[in-house]
N, C-alpha and C. Protein backbone atom coordinates (compact mmCIF):
# COMPACT_ATOMS: atom_id res chain seq x y z
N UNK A 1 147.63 3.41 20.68
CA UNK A 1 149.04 3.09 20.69
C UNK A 1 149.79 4.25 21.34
N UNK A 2 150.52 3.84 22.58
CA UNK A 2 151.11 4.99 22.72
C UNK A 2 152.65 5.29 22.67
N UNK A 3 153.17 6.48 22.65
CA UNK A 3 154.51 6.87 22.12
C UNK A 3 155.90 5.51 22.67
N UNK A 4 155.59 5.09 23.89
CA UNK A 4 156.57 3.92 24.62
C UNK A 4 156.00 2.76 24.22
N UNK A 5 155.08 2.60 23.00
CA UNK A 5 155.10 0.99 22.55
C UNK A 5 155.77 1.34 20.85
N UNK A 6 155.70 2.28 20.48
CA UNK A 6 156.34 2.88 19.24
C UNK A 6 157.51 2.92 19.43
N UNK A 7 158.40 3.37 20.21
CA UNK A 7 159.54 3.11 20.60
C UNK A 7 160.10 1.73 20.98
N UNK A 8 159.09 1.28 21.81
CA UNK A 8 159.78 -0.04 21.84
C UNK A 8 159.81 -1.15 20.64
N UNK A 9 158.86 -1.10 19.78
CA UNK A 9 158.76 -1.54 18.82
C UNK A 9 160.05 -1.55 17.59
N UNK A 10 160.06 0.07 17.80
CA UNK A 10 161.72 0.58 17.13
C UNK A 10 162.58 0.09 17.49
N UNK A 11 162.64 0.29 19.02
CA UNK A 11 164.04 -0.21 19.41
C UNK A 11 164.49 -1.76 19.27
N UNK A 12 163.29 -2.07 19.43
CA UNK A 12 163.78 -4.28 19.11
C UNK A 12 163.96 -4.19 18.19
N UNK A 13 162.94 -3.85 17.00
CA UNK A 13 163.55 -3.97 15.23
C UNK A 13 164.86 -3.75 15.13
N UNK A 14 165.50 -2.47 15.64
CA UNK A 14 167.10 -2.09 14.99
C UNK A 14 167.82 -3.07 16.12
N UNK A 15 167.38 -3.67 17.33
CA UNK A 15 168.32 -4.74 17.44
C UNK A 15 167.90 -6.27 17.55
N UNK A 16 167.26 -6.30 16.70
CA UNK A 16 167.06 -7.79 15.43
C UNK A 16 167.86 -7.15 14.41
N UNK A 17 167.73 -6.66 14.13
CA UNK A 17 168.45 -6.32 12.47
C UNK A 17 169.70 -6.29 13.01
N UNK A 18 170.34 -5.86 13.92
CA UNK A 18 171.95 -5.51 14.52
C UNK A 18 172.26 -6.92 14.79
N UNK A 19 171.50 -7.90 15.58
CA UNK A 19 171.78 -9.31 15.90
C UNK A 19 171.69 -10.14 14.49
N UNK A 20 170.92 -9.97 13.53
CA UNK A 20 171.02 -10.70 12.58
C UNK A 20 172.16 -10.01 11.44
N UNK A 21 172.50 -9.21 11.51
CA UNK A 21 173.20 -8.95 10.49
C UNK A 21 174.88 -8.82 10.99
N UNK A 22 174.87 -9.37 12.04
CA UNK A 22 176.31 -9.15 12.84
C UNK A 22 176.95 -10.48 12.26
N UNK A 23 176.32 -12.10 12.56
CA UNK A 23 177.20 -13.04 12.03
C UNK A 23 177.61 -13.10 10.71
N UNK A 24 176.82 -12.68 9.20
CA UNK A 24 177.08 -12.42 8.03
C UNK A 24 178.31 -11.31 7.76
N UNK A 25 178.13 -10.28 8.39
CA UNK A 25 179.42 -9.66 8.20
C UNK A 25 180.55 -9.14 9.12
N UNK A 26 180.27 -10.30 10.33
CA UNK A 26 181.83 -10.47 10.65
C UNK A 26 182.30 -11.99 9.91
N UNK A 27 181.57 -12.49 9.86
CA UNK A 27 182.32 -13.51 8.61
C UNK A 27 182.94 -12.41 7.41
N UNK A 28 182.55 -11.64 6.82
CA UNK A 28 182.97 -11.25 5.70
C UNK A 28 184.04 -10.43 6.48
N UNK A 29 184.01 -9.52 7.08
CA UNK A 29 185.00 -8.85 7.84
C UNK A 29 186.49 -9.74 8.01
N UNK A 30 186.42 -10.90 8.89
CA UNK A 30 187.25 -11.81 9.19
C UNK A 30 187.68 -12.47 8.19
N UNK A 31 186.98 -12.67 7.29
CA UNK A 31 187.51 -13.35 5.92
C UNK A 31 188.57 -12.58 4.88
N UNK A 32 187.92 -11.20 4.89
CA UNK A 32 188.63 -10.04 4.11
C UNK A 32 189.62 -9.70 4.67
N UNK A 33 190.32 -9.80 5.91
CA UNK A 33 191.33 -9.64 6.77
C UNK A 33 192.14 -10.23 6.62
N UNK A 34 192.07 -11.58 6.57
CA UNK A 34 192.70 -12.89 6.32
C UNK A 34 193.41 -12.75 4.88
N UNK A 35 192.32 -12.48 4.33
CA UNK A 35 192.97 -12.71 2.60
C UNK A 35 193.33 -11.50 1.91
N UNK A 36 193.30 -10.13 3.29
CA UNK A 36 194.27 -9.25 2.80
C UNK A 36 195.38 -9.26 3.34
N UNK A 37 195.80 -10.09 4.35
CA UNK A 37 197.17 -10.52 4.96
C UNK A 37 197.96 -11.41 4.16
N UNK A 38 196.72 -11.93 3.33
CA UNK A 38 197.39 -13.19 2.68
C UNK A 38 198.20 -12.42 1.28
N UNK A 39 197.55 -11.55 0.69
CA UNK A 39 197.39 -10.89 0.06
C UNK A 39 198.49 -10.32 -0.11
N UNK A 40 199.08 -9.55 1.22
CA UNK A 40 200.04 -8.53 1.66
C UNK A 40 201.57 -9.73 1.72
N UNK A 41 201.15 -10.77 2.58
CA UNK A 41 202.18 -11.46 2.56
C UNK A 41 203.00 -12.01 1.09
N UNK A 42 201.98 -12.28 0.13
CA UNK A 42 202.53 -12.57 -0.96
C UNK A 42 202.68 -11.46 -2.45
N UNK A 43 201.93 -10.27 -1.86
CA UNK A 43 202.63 -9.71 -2.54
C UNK A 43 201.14 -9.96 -4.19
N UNK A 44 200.61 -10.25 -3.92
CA UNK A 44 199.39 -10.69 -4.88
C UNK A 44 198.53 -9.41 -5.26
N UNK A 45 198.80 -8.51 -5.83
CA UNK A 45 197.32 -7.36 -6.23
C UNK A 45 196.00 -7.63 -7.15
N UNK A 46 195.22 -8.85 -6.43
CA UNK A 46 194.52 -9.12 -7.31
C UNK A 46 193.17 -8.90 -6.51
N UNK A 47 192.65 -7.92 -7.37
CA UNK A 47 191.36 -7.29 -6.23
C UNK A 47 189.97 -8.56 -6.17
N UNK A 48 190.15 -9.43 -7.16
CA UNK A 48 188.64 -10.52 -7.46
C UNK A 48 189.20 -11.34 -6.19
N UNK A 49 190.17 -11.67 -5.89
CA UNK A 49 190.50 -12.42 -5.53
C UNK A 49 189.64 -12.81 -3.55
N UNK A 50 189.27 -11.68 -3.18
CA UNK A 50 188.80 -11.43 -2.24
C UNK A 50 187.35 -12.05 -2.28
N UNK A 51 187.06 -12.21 -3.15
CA UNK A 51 184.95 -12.03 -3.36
C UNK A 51 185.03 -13.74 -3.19
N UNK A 52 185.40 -14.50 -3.96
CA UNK A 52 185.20 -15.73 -3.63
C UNK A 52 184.84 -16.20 -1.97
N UNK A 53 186.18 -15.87 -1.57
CA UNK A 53 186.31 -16.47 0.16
C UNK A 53 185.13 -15.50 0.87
N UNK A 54 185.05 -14.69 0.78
CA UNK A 54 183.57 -13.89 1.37
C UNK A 54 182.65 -14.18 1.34
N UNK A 55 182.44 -14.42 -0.26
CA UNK A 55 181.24 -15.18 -0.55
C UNK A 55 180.75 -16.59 0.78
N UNK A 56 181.74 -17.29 0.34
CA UNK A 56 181.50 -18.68 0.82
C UNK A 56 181.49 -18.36 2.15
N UNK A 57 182.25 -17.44 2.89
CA UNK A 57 182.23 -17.03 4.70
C UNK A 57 181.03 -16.89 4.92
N UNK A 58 180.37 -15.57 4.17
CA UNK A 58 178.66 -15.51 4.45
C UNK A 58 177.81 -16.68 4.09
N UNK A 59 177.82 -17.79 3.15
CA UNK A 59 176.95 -18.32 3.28
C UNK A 59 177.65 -19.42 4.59
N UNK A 60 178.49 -19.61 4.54
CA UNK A 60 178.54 -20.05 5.56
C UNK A 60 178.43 -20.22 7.08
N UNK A 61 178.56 -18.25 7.21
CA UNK A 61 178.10 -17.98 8.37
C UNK A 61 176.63 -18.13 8.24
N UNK A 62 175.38 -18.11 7.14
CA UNK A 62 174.16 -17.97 7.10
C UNK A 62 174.03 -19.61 8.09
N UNK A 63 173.94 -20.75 7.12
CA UNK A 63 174.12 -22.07 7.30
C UNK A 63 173.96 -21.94 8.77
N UNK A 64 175.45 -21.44 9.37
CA UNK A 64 175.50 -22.10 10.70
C UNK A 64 174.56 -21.07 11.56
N UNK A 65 174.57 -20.18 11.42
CA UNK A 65 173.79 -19.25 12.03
C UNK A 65 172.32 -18.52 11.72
N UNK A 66 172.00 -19.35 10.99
CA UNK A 66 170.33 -19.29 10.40
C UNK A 66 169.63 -19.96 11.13
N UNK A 67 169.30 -20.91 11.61
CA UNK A 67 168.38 -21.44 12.34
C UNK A 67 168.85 -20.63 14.05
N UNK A 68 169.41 -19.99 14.80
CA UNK A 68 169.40 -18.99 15.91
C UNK A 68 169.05 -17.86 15.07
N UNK A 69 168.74 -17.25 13.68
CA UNK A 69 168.17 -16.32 12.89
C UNK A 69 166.93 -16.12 12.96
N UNK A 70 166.52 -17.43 12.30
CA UNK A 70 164.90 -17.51 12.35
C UNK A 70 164.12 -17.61 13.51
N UNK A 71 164.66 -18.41 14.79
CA UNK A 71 164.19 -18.09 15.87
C UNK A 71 164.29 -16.78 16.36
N UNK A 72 165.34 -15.63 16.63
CA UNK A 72 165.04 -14.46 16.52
C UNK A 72 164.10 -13.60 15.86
N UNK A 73 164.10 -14.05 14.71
CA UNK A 73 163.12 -13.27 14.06
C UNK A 73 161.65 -13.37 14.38
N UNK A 74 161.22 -14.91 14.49
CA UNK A 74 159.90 -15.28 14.52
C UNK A 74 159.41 -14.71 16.37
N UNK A 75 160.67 -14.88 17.04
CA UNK A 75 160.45 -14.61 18.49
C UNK A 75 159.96 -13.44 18.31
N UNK A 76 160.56 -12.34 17.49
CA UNK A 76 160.20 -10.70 17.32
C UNK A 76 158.51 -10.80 17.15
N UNK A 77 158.75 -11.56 15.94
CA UNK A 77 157.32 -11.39 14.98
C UNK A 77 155.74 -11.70 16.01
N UNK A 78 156.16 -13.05 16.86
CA UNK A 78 155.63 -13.69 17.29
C UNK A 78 155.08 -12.48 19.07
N UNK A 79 155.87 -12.25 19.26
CA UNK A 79 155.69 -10.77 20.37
C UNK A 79 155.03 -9.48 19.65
N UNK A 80 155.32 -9.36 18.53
CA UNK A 80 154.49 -8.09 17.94
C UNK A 80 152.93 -8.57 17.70
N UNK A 81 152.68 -9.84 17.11
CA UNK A 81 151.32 -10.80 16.95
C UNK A 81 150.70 -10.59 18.07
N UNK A 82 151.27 -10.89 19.30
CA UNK A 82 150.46 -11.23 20.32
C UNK A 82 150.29 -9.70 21.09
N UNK A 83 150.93 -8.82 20.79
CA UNK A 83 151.00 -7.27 21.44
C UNK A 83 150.00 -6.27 20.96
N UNK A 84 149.71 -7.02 19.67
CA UNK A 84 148.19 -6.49 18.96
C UNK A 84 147.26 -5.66 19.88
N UNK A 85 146.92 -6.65 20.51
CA UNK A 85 145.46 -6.37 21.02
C UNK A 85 145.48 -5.27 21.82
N UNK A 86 146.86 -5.22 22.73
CA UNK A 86 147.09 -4.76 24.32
C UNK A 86 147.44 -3.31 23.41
N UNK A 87 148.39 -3.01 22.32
CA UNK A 87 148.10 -1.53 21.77
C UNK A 87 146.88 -0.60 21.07
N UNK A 88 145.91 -1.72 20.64
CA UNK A 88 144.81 -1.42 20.06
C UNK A 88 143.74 -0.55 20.87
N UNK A 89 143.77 -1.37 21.94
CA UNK A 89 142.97 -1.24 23.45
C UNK A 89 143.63 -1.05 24.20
């Protein structure tokens, strides 16, 4: 194995993890924005009040954006499987 398949290996992992973890929390980001405007506009100091709509943003962003997830991922997985041999030898 040499030092430029170790690296490359690194470098896709941290951007799978950067691509998968971007739609979950800009949903939460965008959601928490919203309902601290909402928040601000009315004058409401109620800190729980935030976790609900987040909640439901991330699974919602999961939902819609899980199946382009799992194909990322398996695409990763599925290139490291087959890269076996060619670092071994």
């Amino acid at each position: 194995m040499t030092p430029e398949s170790v690296l490359w290996i690194a470098q896709h992992a941290l951007e799978i993890t950067l691509l998968m973890s971007a739609p979950p929390l800009l949903a939460a980001l965008l959601t928490g924005l919203l309902v601290s405007v909402f928040q601000a506009a009315t004058q409401i100091n109620e800190m729980t009040l935030s976790f609900i709509p987040k909640l439901l943003a991330i699974f919602g962003a999961l939902v819609l954006f899980g199946p382009w997830m799992l194909a990322l991922l398996l695409d990763y997985i599925r290139d490291l499987f087959t890269g076996i041999p060619g670092m071994i030898g």
